[in-house]
Every structure is written in structure tokens, then in C-alpha cells.
Protein backbone atom coordinates (compact mmCIF):
# COMPACT_ATOMS: atom_id res chain seq x y z
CA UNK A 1 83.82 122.71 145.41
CA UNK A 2 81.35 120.08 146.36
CA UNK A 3 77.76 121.62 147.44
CA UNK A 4 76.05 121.14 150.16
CA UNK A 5 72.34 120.43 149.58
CA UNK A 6 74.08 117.73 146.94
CA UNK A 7 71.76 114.75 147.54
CA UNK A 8 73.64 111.41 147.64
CA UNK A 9 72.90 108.99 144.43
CA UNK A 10 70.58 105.79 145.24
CA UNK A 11 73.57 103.34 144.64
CA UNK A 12 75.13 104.90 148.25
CA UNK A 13 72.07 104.85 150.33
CA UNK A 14 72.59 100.63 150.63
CA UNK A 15 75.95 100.08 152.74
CA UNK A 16 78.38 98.33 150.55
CA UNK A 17 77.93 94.19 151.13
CA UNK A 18 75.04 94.44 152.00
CA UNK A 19 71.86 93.20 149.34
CA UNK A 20 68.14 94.31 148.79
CA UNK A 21 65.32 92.63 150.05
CA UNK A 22 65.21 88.65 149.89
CA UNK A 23 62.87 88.08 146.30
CA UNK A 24 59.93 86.97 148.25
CA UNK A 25 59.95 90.54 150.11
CA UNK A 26 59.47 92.31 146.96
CA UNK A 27 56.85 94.68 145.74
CA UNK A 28 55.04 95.31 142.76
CA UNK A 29 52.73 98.58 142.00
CA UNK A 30 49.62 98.10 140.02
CA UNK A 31 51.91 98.91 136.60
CA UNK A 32 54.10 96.07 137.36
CA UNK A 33 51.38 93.68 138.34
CA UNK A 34 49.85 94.29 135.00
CA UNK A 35 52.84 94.17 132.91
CA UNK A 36 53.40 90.43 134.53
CA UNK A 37 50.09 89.43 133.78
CA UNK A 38 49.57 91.15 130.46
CA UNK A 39 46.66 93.04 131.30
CA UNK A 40 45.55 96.64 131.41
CA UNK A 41 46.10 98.52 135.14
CA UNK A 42 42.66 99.30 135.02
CA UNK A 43 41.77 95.59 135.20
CA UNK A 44 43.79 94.94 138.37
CA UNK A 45 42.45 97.95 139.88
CA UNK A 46 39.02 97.43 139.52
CA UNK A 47 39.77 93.86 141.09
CA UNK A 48 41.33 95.54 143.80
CA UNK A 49 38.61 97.19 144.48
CA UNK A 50 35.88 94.46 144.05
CA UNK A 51 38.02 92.35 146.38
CA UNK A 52 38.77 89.76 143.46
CA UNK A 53 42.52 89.55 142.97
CA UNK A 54 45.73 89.09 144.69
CA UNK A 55 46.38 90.76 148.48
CA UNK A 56 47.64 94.09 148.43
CA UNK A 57 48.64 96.58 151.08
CA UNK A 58 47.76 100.15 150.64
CA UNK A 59 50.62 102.76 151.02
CA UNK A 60 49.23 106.03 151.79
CA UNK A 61 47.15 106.30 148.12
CA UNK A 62 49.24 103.47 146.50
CA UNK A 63 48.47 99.69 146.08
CA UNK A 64 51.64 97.20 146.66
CA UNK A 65 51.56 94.01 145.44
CA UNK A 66 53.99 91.51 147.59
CA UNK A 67 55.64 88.96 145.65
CA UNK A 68 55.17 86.22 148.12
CA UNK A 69 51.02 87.10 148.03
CA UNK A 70 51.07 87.11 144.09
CA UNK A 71 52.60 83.51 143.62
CA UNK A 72 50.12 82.28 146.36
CA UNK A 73 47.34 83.26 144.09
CA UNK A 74 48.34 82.80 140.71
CA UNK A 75 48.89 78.90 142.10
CA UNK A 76 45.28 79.12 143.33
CA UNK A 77 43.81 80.26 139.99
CA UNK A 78 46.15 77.33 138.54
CA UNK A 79 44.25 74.94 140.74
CA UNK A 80 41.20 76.48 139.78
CA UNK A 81 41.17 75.33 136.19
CA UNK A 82 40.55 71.99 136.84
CA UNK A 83 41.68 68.04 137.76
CA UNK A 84 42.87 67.95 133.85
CA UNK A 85 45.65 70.24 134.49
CA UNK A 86 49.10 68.58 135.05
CA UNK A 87 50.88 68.51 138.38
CA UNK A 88 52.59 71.94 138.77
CA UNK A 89 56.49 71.81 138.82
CA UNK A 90 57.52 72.22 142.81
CA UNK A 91 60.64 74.25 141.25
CA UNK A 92 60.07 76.72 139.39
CA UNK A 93 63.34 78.89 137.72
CA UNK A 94 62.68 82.73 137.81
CA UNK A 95 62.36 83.28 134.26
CA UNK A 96 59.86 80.01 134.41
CA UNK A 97 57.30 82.68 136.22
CA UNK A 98 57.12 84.68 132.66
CA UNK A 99 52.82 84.35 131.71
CA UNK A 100 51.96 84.34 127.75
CA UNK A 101 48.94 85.02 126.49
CA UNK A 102 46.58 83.00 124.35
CA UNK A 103 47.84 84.62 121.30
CA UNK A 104 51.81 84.61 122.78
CA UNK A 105 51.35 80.84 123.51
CA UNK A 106 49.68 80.11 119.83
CA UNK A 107 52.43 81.74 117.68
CA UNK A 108 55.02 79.54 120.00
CA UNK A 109 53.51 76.41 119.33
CA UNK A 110 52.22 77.51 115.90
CA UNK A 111 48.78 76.67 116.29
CA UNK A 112 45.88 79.15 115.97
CA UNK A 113 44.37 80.85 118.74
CA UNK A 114 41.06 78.45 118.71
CA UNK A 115 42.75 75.36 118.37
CA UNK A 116 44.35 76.58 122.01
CA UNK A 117 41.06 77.67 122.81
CA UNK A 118 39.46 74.67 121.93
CA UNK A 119 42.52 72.77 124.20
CA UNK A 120 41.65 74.49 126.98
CA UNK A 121 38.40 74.00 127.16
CA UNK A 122 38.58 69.76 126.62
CA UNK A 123 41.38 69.97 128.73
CA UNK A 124 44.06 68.56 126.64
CA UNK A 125 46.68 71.65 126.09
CA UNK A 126 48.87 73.14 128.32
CA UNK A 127 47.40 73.69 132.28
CA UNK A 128 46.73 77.64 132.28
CA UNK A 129 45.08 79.92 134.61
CA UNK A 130 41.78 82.36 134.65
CA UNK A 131 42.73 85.94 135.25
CA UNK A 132 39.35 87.51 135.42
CA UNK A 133 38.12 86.68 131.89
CA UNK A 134 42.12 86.49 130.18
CA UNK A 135 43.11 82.58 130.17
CA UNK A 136 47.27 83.03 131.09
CA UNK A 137 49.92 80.24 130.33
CA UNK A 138 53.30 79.89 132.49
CA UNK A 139 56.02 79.30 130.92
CA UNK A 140 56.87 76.17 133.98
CA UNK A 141 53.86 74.99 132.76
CA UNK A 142 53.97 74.89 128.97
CA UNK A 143 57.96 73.72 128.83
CA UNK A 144 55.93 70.75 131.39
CA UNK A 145 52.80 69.93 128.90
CA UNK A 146 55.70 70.16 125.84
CA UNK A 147 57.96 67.54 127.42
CA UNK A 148 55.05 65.32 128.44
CA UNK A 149 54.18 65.11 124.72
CA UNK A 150 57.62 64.85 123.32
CA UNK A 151 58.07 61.84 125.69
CA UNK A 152 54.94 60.88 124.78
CA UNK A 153 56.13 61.08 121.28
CA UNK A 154 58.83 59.32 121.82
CA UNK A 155 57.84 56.22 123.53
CA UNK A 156 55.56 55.87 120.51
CA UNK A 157 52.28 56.27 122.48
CA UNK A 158 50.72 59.74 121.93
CA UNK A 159 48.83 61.47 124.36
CA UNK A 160 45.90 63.79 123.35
């Protein structure tokens, strides 16, 4: 005999047909924020509360991240990091948005970590983006710089 006080499971709160929130819409909590960037939570909320990163909107004692608000800024920091950088790619595939780190982007290309260093700084790797003090790649980005210097490559004229 069904009960009651039996709560009904999340898949039948959304009426069938019907889908979540366009992507844009989304949310992220501080957690998710700083499992996208590879950073500790305590580094995005101390920038929350210095005023330095992305919008948020506080929910009672909770900070939400919207989607729309993060991709706004991590194309600003992009721009920040100078005229070097290559054009950024207008379309961008979802799992294009992944970020690697410094180390993440080193063991891909097999490089060390201050030969990427060293790129960044002359301006002749991959176009990345400050986060605070952590230099972040996007994946758009790198599979960009990569085909640049395959073609490059190819045409038998090299690019540094």
C-alpha cells in the first residue's frame, strides 16, 4: 500500500517533453566553478569577495555562478593576455570549454612546464588566460595554436 508522505522522485517533478533550462541559463556553485577552472573554492571565494572574478548572484547564503556571466569573463581574461594571442574560435564545441593547467597542457604536448612557461611569456605558445595568479589553457584554443603549427609545418614555413 503506497504511503502517503511518499515524496515524488526528481525525474517526475519536470512534465514529460518538456527539457531543463537552455545551457546558457545554467548555474554553477562555487565547487563547480572551481572544478572548471582547476582551482581551490577558497580562491574563487575570496575573489568573490574582493570583487575580482566572474558575476555571481547570491541565493540566500549561497553564491551562483551563471553560465552565460562565466564565458563573458573567461573571454575577457583571454583578451587580457595580450595582441600575441591568436584570434579566438567564434564556435566553440562544449567539450572545447574544458581549461588545462600548465602542468595538464605540458604532459599533452610533452614539453616541460618552463618551456610553456617560457611560451607564454614571449608569446609564442598557445593563447591562455590569467586566473588570479594560475595561467589556464582552453582546449578551443590549444587544438587552434596546434593546427596553426601543423599547417605551418606543412607548408614548409615554421612559425615560432
Amino acid at each position: 500500500m503506497p504511503s502517503s508522505s511518499r515524496r515524488p522522485s526528481p525525474s517526475s517533478s519536470t512534465p514529460p517533453g518538456v527539457d531543463g533550462p537552455p545551457e546558457e541559463e545554467a548555474w554553477l556553485s562555487t565547487p563547480d566553478l572551481a572544478a572548471r577552472w582547476k582551482l581551490p573554492p577558497k580562491t574563487i571565494a575570496s575573489w568573490a569577495s574582493s570583487g575580482a572574478g566572474p558575476r555571481f548572484a547570491r541565493l540566500g547564503r549561497h553564491r551562483r555562478y551563471r553560465l552565460s556571466d562565466i564565458r563573458t569573463w573567461e573571454f575577457q581574461q583571454l583578451e587580457k593576455t595580450g595582441p600575441h594571442s591568436p584570434t579566438a574560435a567564434v564556435s566553440v564545441r562544449h567539450d572545447d570549454e574544458t581549461w588545462l593547467t600548465s602542468v595538464e597542457l605540458a604532459a599533452r604536448l610533452q614539453i616541460s612546464a618552463r618551456t610553456l612557461d617560457s611560451w607564454a611569456t614571449t608569446g609564442t605558445g598557445p593563447r591562455h588566460a590569467r586566473l588570479g595568479r594560475h595561467r589556464r589553457y582552453r582546449l578551443a584554443d590549444i587544438r587552434t595554436w596546434e593546427s596553426q603549427r601543423l599547417d605551418a609545418t606543412v607548408t614548409g614555413h615554421p612559425t615560432r
